[in-house]
PDB file of N, CA and C in Angstrom:
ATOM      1  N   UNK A   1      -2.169   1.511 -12.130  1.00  0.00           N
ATOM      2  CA  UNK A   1      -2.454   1.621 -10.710  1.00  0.00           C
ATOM      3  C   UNK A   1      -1.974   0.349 -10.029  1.00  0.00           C
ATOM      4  N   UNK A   2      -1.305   0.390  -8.801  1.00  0.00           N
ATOM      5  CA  UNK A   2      -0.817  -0.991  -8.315  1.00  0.00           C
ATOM      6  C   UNK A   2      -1.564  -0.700  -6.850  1.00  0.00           C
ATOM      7  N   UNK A   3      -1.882  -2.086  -6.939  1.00  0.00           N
ATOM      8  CA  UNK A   3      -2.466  -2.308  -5.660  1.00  0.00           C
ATOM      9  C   UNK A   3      -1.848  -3.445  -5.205  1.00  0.00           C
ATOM     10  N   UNK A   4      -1.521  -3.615  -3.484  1.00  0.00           N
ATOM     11  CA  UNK A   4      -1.091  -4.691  -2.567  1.00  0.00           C
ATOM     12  C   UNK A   4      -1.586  -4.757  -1.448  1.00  0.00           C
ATOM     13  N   UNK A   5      -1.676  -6.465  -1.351  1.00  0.00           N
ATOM     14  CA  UNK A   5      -1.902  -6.836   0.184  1.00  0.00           C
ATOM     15  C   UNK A   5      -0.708  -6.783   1.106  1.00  0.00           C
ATOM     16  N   UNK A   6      -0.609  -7.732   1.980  1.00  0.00           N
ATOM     17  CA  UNK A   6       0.263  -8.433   3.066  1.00  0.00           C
ATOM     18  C   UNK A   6       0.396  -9.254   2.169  1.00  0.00           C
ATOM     19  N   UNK A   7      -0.055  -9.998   1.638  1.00  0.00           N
ATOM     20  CA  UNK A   7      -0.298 -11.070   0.803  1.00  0.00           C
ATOM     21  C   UNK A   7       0.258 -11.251  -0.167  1.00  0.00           C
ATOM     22  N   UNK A   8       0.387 -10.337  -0.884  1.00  0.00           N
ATOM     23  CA  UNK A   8       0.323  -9.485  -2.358  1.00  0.00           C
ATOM     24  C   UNK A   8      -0.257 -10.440  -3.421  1.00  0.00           C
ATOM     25  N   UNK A   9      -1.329 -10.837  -2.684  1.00  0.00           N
ATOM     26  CA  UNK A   9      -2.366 -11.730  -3.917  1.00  0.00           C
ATOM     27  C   UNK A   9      -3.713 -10.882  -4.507  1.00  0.00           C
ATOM     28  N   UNK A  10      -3.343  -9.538  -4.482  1.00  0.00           N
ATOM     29  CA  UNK A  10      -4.637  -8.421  -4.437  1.00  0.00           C
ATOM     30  C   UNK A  10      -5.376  -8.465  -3.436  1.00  0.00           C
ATOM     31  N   UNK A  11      -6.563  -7.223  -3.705  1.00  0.00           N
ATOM     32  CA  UNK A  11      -7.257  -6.828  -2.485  1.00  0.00           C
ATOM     33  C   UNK A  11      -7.986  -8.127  -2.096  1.00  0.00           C
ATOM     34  N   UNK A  12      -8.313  -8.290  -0.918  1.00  0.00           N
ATOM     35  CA  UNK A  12      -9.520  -9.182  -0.790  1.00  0.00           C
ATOM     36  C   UNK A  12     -10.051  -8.873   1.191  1.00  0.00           C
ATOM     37  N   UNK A  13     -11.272  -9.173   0.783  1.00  0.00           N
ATOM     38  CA  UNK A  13     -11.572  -9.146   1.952  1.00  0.00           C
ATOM     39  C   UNK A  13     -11.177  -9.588   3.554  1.00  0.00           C
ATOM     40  N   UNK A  14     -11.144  -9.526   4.315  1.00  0.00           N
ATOM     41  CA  UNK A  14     -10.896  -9.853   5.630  1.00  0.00           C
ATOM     42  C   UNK A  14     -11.747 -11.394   5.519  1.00  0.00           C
ATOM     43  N   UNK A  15     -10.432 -12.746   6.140  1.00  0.00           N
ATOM     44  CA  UNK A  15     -11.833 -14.130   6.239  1.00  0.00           C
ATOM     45  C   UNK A  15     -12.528 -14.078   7.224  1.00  0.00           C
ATOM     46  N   UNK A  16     -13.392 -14.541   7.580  1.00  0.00           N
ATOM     47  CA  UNK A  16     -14.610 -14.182   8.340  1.00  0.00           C
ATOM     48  C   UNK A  16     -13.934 -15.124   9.488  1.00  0.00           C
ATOM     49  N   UNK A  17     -13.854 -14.473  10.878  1.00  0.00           N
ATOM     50  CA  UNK A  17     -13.446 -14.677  12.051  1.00  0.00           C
ATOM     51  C   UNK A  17     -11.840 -14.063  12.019  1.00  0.00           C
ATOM     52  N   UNK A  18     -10.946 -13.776  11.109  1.00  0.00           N
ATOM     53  CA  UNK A  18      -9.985 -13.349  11.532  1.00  0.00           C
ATOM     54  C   UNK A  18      -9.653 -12.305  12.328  1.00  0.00           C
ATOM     55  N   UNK A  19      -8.612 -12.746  13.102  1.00  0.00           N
ATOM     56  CA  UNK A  19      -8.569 -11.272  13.896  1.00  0.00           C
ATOM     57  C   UNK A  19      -7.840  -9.922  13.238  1.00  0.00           C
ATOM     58  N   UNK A  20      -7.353  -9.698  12.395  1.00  0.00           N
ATOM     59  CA  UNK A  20      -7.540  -8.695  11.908  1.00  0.00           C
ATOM     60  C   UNK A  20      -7.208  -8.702  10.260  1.00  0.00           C
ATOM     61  N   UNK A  21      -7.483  -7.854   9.757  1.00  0.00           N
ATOM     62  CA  UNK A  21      -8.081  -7.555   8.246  1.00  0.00           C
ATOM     63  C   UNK A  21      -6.396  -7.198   7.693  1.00  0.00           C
ATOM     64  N   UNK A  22      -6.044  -7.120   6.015  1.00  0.00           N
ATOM     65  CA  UNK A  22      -4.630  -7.049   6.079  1.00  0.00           C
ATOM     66  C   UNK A  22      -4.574  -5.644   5.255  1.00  0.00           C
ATOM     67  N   UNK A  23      -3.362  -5.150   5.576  1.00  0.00           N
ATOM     68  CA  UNK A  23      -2.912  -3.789   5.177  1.00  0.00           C
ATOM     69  C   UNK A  23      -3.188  -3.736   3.435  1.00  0.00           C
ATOM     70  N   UNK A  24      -3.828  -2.602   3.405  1.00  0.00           N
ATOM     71  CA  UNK A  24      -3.863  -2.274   2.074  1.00  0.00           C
ATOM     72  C   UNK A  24      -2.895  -1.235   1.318  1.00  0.00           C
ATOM     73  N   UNK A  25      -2.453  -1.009  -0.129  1.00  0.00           N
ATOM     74  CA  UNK A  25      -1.693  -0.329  -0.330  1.00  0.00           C
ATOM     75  C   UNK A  25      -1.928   0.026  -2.013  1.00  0.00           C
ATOM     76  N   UNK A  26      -1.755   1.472  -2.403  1.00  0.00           N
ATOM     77  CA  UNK A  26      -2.628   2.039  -3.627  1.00  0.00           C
ATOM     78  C   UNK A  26      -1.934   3.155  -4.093  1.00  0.00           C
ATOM     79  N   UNK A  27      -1.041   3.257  -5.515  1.00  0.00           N
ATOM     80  CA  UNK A  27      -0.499   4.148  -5.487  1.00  0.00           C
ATOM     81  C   UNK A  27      -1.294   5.557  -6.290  1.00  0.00           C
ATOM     82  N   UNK A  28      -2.663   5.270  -6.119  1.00  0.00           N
ATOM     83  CA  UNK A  28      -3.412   6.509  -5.876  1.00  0.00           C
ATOM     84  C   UNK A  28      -4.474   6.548  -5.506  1.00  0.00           C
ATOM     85  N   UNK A  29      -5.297   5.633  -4.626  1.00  0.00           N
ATOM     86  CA  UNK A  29      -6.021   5.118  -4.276  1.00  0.00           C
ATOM     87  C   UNK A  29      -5.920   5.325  -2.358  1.00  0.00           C
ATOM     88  N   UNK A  30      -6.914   5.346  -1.460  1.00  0.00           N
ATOM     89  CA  UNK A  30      -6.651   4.811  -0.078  1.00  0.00           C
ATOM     90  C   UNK A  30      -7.848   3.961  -0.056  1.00  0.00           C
ATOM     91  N   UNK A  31      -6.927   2.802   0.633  1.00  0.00           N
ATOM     92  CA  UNK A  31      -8.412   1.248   0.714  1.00  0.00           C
ATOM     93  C   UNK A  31      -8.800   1.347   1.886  1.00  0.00           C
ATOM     94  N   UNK A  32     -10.040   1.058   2.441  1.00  0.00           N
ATOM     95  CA  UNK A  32     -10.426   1.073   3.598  1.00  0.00           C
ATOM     96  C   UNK A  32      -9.920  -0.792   3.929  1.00  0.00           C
ATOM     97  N   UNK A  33      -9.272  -1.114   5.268  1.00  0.00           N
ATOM     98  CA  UNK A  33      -8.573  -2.676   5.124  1.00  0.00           C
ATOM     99  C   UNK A  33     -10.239  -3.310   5.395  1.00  0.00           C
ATOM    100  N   UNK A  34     -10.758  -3.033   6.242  1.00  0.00           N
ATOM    101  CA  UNK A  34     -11.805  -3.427   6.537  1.00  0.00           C
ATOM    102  C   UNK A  34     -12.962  -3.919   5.015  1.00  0.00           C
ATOM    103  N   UNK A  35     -13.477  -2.784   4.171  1.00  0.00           N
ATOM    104  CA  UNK A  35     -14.533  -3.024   3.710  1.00  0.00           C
ATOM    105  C   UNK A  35     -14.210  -2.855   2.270  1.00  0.00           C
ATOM    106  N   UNK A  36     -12.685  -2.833   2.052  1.00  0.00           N
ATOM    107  CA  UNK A  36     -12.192  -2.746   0.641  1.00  0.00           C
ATOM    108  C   UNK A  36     -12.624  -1.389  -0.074  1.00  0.00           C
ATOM    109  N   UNK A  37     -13.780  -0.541  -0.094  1.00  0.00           N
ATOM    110  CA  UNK A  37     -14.275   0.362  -0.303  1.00  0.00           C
ATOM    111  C   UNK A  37     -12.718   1.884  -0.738  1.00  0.00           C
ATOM    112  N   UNK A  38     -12.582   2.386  -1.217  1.00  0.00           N
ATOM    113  CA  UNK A  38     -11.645   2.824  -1.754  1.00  0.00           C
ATOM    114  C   UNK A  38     -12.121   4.935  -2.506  1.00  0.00           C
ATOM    115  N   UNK A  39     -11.133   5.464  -1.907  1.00  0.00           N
ATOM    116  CA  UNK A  39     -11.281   6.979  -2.390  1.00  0.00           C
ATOM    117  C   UNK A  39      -9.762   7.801  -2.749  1.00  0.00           C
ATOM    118  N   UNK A  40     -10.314   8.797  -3.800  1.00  0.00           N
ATOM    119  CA  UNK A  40      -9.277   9.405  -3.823  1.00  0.00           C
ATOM    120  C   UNK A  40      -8.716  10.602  -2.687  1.00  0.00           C
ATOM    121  N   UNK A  41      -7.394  10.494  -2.320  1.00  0.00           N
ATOM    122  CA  UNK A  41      -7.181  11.203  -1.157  1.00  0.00           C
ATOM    123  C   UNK A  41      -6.719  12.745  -1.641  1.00  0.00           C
ATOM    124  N   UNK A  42      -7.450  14.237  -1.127  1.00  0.00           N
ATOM    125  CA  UNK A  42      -6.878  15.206  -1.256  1.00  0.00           C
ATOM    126  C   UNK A  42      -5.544  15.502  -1.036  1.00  0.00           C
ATOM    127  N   UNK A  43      -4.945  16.359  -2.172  1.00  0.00           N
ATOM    128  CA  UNK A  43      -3.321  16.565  -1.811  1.00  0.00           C
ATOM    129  C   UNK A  43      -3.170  17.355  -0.181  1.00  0.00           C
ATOM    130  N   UNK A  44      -4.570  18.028  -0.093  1.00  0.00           N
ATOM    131  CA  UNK A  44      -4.474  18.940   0.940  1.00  0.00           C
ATOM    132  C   UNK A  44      -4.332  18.172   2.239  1.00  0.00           C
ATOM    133  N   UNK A  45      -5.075  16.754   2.049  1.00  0.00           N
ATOM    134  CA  UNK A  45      -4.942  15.881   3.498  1.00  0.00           C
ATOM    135  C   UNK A  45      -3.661  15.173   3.710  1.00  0.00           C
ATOM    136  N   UNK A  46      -2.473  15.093   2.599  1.00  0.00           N
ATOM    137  CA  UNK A  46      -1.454  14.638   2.531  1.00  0.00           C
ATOM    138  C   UNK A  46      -0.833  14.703   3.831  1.00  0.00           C
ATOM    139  N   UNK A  47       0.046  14.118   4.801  1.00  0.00           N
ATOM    140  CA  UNK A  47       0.458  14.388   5.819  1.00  0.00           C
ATOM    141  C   UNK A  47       1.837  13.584   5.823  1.00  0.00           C
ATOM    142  N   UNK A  48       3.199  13.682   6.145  1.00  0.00           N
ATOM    143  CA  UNK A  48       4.177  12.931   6.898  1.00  0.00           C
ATOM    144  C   UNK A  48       3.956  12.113   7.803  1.00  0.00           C
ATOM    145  N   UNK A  49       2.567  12.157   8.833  1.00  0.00           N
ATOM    146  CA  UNK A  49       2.543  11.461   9.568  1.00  0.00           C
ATOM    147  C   UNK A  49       1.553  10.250   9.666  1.00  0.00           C
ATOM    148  N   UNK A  50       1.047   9.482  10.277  1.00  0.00           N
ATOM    149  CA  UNK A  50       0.044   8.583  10.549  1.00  0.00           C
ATOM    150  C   UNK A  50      -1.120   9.218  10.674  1.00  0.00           C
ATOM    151  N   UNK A  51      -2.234   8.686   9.850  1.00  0.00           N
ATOM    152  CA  UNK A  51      -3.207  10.012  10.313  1.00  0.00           C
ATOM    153  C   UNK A  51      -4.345   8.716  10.504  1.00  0.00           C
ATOM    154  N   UNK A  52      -5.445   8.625  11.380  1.00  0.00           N
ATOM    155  CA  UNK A  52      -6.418   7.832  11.783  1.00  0.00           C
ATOM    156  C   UNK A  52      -7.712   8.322  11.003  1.00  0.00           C
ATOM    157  N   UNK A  53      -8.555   7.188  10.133  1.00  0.00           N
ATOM    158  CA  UNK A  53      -9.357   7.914   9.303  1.00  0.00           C
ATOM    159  C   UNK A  53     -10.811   6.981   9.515  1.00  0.00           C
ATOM    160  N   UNK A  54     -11.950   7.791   9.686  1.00  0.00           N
ATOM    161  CA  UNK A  54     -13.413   6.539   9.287  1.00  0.00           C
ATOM    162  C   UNK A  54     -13.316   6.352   8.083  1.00  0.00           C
ATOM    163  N   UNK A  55     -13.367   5.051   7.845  1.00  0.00           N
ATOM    164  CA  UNK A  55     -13.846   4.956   6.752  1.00  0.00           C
ATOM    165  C   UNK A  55     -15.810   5.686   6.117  1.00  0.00           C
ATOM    166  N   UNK A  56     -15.703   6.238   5.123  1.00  0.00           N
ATOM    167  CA  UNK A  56     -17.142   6.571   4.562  1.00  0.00           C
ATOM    168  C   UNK A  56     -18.417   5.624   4.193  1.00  0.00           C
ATOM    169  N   UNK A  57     -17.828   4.236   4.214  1.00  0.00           N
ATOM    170  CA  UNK A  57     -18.538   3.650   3.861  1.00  0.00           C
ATOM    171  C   UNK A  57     -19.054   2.447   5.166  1.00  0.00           C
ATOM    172  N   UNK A  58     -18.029   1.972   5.942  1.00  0.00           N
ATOM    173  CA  UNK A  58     -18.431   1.039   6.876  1.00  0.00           C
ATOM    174  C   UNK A  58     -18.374   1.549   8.086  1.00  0.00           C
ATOM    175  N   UNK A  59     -17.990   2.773   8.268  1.00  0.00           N
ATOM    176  CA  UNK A  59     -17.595   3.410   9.209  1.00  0.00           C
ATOM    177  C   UNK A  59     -16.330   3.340  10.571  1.00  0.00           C
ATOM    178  N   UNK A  60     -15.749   2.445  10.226  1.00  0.00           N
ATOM    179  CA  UNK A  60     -14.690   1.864  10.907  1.00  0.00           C
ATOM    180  C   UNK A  60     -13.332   2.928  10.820  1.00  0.00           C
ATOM    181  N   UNK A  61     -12.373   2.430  11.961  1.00  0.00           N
ATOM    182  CA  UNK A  61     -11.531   3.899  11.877  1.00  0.00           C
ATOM    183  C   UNK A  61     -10.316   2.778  11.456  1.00  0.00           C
ATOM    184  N   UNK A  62      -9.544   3.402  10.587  1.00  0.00           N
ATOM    185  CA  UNK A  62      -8.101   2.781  10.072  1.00  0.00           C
ATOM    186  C   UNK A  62      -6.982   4.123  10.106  1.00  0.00           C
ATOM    187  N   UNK A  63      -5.756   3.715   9.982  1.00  0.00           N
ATOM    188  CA  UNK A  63      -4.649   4.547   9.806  1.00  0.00           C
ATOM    189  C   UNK A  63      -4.076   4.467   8.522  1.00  0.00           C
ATOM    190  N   UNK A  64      -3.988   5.833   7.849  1.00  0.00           N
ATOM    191  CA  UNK A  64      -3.214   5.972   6.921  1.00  0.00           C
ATOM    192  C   UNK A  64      -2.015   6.586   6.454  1.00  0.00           C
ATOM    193  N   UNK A  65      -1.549   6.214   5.797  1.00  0.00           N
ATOM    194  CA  UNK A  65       0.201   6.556   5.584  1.00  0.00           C
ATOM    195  C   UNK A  65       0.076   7.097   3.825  1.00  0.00           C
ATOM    196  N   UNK A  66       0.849   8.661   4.364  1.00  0.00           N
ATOM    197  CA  UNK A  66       1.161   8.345   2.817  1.00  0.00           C
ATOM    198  C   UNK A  66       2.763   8.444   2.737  1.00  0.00           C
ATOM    199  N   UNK A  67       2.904   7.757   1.570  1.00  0.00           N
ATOM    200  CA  UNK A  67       4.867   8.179   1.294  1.00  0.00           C
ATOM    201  C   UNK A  67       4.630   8.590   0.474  1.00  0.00           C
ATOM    202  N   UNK A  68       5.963   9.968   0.355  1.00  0.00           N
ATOM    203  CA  UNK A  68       6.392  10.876  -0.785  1.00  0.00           C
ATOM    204  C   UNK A  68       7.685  10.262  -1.382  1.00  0.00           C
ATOM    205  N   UNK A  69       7.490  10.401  -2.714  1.00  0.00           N
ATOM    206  CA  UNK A  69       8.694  10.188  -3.592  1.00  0.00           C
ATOM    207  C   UNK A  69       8.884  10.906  -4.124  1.00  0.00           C
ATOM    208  N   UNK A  70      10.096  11.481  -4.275  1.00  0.00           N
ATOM    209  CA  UNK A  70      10.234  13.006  -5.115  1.00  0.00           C
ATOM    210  C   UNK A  70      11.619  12.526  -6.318  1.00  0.00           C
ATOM    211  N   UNK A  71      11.091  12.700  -7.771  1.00  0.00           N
ATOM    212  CA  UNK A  71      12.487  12.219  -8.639  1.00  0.00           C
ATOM    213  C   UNK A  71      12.609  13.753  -9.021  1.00  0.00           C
ATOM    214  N   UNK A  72      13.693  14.159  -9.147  1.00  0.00           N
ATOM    215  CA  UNK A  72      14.106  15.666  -9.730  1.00  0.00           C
ATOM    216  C   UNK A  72      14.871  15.350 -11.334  1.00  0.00           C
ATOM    217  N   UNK A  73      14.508  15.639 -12.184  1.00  0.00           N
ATOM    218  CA  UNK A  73      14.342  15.732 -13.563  1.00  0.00           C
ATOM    219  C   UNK A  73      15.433  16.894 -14.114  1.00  0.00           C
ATOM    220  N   UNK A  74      16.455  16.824 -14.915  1.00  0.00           N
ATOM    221  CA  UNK A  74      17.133  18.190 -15.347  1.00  0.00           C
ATOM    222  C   UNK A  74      17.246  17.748 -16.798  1.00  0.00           C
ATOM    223  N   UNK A  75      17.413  19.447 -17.602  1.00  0.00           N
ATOM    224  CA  UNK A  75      17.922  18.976 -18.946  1.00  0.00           C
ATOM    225  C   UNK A  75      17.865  20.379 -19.232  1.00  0.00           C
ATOM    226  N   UNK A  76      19.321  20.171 -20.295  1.00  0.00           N
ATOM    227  CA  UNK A  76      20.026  22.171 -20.469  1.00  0.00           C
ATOM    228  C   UNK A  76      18.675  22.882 -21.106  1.00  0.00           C
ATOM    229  N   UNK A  77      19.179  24.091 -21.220  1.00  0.00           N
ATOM    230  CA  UNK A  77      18.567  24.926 -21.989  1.00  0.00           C
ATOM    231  C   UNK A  77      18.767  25.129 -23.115  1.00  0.00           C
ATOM    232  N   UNK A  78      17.379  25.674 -24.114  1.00  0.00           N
ATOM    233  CA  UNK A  78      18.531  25.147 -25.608  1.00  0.00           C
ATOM    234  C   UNK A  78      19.289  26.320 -25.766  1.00  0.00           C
ATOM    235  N   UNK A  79      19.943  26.177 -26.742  1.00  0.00           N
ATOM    236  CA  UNK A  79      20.843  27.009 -27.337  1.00  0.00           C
ATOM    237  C   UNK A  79      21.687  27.354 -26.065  1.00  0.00           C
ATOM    238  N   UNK A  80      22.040  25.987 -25.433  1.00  0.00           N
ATOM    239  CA  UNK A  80      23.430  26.802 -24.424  1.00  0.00           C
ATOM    240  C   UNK A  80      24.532  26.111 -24.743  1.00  0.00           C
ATOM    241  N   UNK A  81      25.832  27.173 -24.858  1.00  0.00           N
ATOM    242  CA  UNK A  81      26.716  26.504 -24.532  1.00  0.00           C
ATOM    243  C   UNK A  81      27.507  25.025 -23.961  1.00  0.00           C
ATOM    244  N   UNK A  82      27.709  23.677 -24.792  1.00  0.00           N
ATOM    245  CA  UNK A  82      28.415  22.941 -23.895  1.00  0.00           C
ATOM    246  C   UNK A  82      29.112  22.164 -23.444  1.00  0.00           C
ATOM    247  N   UNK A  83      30.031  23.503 -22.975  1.00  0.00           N
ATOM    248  CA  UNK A  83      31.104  23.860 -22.523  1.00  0.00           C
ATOM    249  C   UNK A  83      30.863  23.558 -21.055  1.00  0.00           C
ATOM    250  N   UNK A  84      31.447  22.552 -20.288  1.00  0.00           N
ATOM    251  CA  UNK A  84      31.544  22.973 -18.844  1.00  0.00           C
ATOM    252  C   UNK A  84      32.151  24.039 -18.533  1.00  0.00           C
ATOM    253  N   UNK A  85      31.415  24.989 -17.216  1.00  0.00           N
ATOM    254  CA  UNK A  85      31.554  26.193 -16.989  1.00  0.00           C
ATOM    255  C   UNK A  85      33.016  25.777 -16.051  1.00  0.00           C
ATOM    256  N   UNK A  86      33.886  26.839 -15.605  1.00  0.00           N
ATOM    257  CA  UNK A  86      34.892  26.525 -14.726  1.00  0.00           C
ATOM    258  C   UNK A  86      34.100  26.734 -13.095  1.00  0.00           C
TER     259      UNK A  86
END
């Protein structure tokens, strides 16, 4: 599991008076930036776009992103021919 800050010194809390808390990032994980607090996200809530979320635990609203990576995988069938086809 990889996790990153802004920082990329791992998660850590927001310092007390800053003005704002730093982006979190989880490649299966969503962090709340605020309260570190952390859930797994349904495939069903998956979205392309920016989606604005409370957090469950501190109740604070953050935006989340997800990115898709798609690798496509091939390999023949057995017993085929190979022969490139014309």
């Amino acid at each position: 599991m990889k996790t990153k800050t802004e920082n990329a010194a791992g998660p850590s809390a927001p310092a007390p008076g800053s003005a704002m808390p730093e982006s979190q990032m989880d490649d299966c994980l969503a962090i709340c930036p605020y309260c570190l607090k952390s859930y797994q996200v349904e495939s069903e809530s998956y979205s392309e776009f920016d989606v604005e979320e409370d957090c469950y635990h501190c109740g604070k609203t953050y935006i989340r992103c997800t990115a898709f990576e798609i690798t496509h995988h091939t390999r023949p069938l057995p017993n085929t021919q190979t022969e490139a086809r014309p």
